[in-house]
Protein backbone atom coordinates (compact mmCIF):
# COMPACT_ATOMS: atom_id res chain seq x y z
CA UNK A 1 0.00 0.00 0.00
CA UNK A 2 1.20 3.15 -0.31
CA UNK A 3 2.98 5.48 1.23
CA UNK A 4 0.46 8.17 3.81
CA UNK A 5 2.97 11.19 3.28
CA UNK A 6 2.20 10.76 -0.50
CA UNK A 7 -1.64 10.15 -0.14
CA UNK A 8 -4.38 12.15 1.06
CA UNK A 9 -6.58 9.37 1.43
CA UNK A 10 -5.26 5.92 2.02
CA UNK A 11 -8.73 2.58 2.58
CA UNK A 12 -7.68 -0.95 4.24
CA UNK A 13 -9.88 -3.45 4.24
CA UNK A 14 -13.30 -2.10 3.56
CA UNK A 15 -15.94 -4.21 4.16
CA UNK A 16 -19.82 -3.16 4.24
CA UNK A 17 -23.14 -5.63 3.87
CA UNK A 18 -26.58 -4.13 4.24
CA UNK A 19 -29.16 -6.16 5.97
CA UNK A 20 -32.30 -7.59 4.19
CA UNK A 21 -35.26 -9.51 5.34
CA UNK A 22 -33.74 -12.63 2.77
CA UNK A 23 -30.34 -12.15 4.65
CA UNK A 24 -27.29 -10.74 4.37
CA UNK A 25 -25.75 -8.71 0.82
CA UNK A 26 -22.18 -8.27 0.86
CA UNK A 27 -21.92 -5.50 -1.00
CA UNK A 28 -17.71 -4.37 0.05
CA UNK A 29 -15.35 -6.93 0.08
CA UNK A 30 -12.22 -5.87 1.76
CA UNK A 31 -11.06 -3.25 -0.66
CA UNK A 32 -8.23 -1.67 0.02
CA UNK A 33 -6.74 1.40 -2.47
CA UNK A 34 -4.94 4.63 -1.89
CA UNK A 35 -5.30 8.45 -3.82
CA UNK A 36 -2.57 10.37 -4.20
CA UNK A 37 -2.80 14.17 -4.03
CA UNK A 38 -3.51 16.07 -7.31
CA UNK A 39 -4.45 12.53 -8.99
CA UNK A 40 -7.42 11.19 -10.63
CA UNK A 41 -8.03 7.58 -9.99
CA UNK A 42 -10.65 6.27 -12.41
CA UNK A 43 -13.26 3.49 -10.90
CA UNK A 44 -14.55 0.80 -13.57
CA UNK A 45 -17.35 -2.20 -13.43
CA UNK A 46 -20.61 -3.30 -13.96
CA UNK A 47 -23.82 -1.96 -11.98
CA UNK A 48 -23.40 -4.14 -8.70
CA UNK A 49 -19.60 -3.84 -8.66
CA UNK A 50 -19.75 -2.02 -5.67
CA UNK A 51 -18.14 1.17 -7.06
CA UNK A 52 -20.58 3.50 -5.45
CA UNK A 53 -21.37 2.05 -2.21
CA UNK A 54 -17.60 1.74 -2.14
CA UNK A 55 -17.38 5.23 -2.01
CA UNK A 56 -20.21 6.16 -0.07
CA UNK A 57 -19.40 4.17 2.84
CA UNK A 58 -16.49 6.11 3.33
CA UNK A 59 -18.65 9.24 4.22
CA UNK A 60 -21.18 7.00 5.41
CA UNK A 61 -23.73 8.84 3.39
CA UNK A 62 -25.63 4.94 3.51
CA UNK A 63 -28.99 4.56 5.60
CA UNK A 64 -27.93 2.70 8.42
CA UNK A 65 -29.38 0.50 9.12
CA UNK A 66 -29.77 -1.65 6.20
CA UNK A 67 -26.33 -0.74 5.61
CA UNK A 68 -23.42 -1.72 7.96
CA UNK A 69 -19.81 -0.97 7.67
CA UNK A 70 -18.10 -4.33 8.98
CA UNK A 71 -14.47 -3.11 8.79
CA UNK A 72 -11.30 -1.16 7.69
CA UNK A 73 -10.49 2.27 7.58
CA UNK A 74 -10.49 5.37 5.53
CA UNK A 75 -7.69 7.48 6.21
CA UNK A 76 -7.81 11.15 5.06
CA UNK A 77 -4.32 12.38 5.89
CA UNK A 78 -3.93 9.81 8.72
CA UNK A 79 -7.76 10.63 10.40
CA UNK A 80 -10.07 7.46 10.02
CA UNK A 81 -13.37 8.65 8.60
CA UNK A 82 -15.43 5.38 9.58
CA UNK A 83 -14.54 6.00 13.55
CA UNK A 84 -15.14 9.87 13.70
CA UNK A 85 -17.99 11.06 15.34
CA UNK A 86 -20.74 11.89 13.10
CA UNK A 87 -20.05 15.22 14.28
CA UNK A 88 -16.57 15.63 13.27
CA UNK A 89 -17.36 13.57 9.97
CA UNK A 90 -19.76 16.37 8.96
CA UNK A 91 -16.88 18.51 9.17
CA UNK A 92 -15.77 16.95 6.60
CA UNK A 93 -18.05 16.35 4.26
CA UNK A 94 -18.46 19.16 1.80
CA UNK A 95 -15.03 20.72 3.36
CA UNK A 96 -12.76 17.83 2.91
CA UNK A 97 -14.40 15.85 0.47
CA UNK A 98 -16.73 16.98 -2.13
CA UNK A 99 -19.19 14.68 -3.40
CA UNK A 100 -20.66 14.49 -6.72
CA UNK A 101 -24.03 12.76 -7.36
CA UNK A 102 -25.33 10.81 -10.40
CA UNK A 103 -28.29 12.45 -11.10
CA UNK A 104 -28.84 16.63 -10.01
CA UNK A 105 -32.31 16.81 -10.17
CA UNK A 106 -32.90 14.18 -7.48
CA UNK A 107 -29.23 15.71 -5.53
CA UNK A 108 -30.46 18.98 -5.87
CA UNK A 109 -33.10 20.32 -3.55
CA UNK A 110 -36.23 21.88 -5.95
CA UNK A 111 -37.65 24.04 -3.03
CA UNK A 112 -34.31 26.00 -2.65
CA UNK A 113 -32.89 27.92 -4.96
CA UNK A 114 -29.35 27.02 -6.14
CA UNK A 115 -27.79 30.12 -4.20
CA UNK A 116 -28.86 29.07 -1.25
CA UNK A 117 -27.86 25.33 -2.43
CA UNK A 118 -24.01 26.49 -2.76
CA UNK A 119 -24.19 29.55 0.10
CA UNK A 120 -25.08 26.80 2.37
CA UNK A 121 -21.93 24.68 2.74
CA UNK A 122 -20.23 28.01 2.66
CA UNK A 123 -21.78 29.69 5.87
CA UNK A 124 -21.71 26.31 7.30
CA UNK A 125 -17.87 24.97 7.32
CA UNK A 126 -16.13 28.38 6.16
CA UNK A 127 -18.08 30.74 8.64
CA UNK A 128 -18.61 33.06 5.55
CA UNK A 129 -21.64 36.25 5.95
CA UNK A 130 -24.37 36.03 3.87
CA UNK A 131 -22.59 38.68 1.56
CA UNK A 132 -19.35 36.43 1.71
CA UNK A 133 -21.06 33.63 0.50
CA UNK A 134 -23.06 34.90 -2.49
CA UNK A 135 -19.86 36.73 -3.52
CA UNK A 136 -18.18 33.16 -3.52
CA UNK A 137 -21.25 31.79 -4.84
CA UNK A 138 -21.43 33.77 -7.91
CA UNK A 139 -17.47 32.86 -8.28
CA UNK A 140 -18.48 29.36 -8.28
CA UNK A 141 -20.94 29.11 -10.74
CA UNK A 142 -18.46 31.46 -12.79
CA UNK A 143 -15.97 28.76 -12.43
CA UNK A 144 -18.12 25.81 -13.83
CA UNK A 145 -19.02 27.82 -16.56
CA UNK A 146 -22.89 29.02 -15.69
CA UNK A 147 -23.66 32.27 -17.60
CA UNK A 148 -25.09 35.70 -16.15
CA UNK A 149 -24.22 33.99 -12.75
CA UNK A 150 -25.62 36.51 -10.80
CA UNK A 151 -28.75 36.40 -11.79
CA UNK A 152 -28.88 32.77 -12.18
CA UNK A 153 -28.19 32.35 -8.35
CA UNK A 154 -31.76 33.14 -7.47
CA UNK A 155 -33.41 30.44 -10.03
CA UNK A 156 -34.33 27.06 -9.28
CA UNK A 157 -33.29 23.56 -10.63
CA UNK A 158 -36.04 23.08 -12.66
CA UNK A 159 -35.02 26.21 -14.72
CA UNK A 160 -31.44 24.65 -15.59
CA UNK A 161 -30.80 21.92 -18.18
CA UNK A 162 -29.12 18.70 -17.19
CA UNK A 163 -25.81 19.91 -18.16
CA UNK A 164 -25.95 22.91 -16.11
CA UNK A 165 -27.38 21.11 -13.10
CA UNK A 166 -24.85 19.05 -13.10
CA UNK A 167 -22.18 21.94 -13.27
CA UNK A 168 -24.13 23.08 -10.57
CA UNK A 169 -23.71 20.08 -8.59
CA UNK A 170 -19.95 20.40 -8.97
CA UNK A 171 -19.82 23.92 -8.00
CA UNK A 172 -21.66 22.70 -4.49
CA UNK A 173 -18.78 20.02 -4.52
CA UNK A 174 -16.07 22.64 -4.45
CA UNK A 175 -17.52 25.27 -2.48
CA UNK A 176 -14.89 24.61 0.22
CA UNK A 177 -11.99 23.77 -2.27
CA UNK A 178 -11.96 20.25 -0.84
CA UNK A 179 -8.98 17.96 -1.10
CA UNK A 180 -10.74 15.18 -2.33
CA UNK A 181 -13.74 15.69 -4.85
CA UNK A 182 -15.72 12.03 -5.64
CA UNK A 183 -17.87 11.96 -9.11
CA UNK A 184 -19.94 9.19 -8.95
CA UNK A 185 -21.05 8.34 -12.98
CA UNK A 186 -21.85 12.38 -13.13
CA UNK A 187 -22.35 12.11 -16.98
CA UNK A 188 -24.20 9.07 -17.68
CA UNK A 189 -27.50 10.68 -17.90
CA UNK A 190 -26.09 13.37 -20.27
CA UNK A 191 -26.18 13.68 -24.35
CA UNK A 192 -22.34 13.06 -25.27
CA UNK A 193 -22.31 16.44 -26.29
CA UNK A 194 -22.98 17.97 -22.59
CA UNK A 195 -20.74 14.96 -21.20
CA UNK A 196 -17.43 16.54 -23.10
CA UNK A 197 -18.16 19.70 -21.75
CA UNK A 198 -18.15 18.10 -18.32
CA UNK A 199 -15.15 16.21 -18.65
CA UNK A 200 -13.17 19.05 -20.05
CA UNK A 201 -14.09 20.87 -17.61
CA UNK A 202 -13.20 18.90 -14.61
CA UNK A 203 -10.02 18.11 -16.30
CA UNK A 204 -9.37 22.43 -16.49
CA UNK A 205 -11.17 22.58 -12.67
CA UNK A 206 -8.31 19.88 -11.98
CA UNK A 207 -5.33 21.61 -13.24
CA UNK A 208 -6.42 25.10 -11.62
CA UNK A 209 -7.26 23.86 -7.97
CA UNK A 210 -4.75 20.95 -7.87
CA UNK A 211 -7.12 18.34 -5.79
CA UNK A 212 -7.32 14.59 -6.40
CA UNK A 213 -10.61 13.14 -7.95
CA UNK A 214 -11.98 9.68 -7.83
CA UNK A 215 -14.58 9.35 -11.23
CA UNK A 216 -17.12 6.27 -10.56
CA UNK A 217 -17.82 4.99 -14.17
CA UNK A 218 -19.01 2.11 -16.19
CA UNK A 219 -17.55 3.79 -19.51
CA UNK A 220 -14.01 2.46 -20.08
CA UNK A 221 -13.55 5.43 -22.98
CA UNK A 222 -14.52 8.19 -20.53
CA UNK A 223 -11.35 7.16 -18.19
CA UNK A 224 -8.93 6.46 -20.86
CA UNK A 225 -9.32 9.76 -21.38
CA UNK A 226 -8.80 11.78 -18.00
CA UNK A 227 -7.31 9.01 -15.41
CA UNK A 228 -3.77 8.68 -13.87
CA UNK A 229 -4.65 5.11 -12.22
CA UNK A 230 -7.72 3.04 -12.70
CA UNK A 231 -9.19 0.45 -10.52
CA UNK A 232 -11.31 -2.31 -11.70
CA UNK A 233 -14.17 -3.45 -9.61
CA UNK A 234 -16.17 -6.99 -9.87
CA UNK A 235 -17.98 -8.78 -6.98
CA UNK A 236 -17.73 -5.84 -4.17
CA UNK A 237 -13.81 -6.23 -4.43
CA UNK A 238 -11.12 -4.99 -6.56
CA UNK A 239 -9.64 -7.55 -9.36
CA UNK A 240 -7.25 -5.30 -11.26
CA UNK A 241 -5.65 -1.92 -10.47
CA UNK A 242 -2.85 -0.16 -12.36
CA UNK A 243 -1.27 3.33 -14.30
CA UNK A 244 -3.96 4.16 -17.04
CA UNK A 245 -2.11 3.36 -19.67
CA UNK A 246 -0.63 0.09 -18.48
CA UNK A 247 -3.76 -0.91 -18.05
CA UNK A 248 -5.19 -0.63 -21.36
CA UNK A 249 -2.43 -1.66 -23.15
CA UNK A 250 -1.56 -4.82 -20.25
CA UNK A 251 -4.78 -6.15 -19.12
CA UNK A 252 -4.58 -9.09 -16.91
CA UNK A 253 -7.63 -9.94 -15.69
CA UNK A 254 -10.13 -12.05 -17.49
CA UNK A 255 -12.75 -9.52 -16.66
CA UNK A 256 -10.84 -6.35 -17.40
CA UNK A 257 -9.89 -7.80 -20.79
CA UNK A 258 -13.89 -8.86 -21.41
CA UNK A 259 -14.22 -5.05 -20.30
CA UNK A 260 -11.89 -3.59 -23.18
CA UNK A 261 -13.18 -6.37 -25.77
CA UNK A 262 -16.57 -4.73 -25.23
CA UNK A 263 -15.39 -0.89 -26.29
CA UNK A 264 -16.91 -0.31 -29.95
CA UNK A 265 -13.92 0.43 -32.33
CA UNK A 266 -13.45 2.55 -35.82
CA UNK A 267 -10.75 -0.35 -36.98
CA UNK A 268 -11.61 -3.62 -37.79
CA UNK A 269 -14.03 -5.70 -39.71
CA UNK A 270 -17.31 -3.73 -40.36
CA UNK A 271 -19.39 -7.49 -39.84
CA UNK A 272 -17.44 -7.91 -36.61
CA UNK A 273 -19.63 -7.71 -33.66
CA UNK A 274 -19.17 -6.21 -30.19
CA UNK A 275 -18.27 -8.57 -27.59
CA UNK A 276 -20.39 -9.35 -24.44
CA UNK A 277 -19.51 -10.93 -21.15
CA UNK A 278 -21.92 -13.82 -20.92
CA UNK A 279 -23.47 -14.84 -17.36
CA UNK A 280 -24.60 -12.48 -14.43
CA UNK A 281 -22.85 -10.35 -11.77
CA UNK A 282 -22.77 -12.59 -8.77
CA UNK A 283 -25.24 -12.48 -5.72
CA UNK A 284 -23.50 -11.35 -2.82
CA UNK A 285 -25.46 -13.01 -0.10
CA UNK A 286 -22.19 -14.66 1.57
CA UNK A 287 -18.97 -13.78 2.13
CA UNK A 288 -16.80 -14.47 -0.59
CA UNK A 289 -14.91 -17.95 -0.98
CA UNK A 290 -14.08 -18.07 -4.33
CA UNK A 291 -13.27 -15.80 -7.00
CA UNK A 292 -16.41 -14.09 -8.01
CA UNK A 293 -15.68 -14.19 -11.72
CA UNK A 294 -15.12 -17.60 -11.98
CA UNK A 295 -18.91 -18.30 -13.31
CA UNK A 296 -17.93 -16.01 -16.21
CA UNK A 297 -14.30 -16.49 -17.23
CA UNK A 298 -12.68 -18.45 -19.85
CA UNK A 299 -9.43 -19.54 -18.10
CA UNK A 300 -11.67 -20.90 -14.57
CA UNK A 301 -9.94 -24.08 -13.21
CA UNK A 302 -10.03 -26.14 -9.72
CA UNK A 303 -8.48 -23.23 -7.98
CA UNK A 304 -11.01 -21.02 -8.52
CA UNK A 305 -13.29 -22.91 -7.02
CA UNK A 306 -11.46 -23.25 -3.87
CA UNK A 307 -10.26 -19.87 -3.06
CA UNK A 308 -10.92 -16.27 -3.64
CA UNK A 309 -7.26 -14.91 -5.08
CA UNK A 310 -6.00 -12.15 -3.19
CA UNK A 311 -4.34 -9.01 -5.06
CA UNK A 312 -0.78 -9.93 -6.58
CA UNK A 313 1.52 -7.25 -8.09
CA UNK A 314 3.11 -8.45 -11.27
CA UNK A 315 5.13 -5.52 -11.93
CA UNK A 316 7.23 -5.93 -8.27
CA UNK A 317 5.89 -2.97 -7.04
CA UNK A 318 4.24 -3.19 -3.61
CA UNK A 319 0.41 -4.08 -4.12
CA UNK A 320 -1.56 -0.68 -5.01
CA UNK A 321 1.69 1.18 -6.28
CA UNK A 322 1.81 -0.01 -9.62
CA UNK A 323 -0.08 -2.90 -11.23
CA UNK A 324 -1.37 -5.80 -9.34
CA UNK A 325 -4.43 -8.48 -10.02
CA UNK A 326 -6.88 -10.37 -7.78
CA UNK A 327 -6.57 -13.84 -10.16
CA UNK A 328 -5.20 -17.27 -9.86
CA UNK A 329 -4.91 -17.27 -13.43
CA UNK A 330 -1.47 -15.79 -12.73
CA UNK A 331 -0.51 -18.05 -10.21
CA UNK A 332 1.90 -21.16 -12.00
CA UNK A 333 -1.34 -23.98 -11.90
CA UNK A 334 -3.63 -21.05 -13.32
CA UNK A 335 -1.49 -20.36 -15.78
CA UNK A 336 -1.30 -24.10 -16.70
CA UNK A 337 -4.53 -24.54 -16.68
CA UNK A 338 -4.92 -22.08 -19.18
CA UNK A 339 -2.92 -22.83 -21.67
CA UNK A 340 -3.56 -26.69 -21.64
């Protein structure tokens, strides 16, 4: 793992399950990763992965109950976030660590207008006046690119477009120049137009204000384009993680390759089809005690079955500083196995 003087926010062993009347879902499986400052770490899988729960359980934004965080930590600059008060933790949320929401129109609240929306945080964690805050307010929404901001302040959400709610939702997010902003799939619901515009501009927001980001996607072509580091998520755990570039040019896992094989392409055939990963996310109502892709993957053999593989670097790195895989494909029987 890495290094805390070179990380602002370092998870061990995550591990959350939410309670249902059928039993127990397991929904974090000891995931462990680190973010460095200034970088943006891009999160991949399928819905179900556990990307956003992931995430959310570090601010424990989950209802709790069903939820239940079962273990590790979450270390921002060497403070554990899971045992703060919930006090202190809403110190941090919003200051800290900015948090980015899926959809605006349900984030956003339609009573309120979007001044107060962004003022809030504002009077709340930087003990701004009223004046102070609209001041910084209309800066904001300056920042993200909102025309006539001003005036704008004083709508509602319903008078915005998607695009511009969702700038609006990262202008919230960085109110308090947080250290840590999280973007959880913020441009899935958006034309691919408006979704550039985003991306450009959290890549310009990035450069200016120098924080790290983690982007929650399911769009493989979306974080080739703006990630440092990507981490690939399958089964509540994390199979594959490695430099951006590595990764797409050196995939190792069976399910991070079925990821890439499923990107549409210009080159090629024009017959050829797009590849799909056949089989179904697995149900996470135990703990985990063998791989959870083995259902799905090409190279499965005996050892699957009787373990789940823990994270290996291959690149001798220490596991989480450079490239590293959850498989037992790698492992000398795996790889004979394979290629028998």
């Amino acid at each position: 793992m890495a290094d805390l003087a070179a990380s602002v926010l370092e998870v061990r062993g995550l591990r959350t399950v939410f309670r249902t009347r059928g039993g127990e879902i397991h929904a974090v499986n000891d995931v462990s990763f680190h973010l460095r400052r200034g970088e943006l770490l891009g999160v991949v899988g399928e819905s179900g992965s556990g990307k956003s729960v992931t995430m959310m359980s570090l601010l424990r934004l989950l209802p709790m109950p069903p939820a239940e965080i079962r273990g590790g930590q979450a270390l921002l600059d060497g403070r554990d976030l899971l045992s703060m008060s919930d006090e202190d933790l809403r110190s941090v949320r919003g200051a800290r660590v900015g948090f980015v929401f899926q959809d605006p129109m349900t984030s956003l609240n339609p009573v309120f207008t979007l001044g107060n929306q962004i003022m809030e945080p504002l009077i709340k964690h930087l003990r701004m006046s009223k004046a102070q805050a609209e001041t910084r307010a209309v800066e904001l929404l300056e920042l993200v690119g909102i025309p006539d901001a001003r005036s704008r302040l004083y709508q509602y959400p319903h008078q915005f477009s998607g695009g511009m709610r969702q700038r609006v939702m990262i202008a919230i997010a960085l109110a308090c120049d947080p250290d840590v902003l999280i973007a959880d799939e913020p441009t899935t619901a958006l034309d691919v137009t408006i979704q550039a515009q985003i991306l450009e501009l959290v890549q310009e927001l990035r450069q200016k204000l120098g924080m790290a980001i983690i982007w929650i996607t399911h769009d493989l072509g979306v974080i080739a384009g703006i990630a440092d580091r990507v981490m690939v998520m399958y089964g509540g755990q994390v199979v594959e993680q490695a430099p951006v570039r590595e990764l797409f040019a050196n995939p190792q896992h069976p399910y991070t390759r079925a990821l890439l094989q499923t990107i549409p392409r210009i080159s090629g055939p024009r017959e050829a089809r797009l590849k799909v990963i056949e089989g179904q996310p697995p149900i996470l109502n135990a703990p985990l005690t063998a791989c959870p892709f083995r259902a799905r993957c090409e190279f499965r053999h005996d050892a699957c079955d009787a373990a789940n593989p823990p994270r290996r670097a291959i690149d001798g790195l220490p596991v989480g500083q450079g490239h590293d895989v959850a498989c037992h494909w790698h492992a000398p029987a795996g790889r004979e196995a394979a290629h028998a």
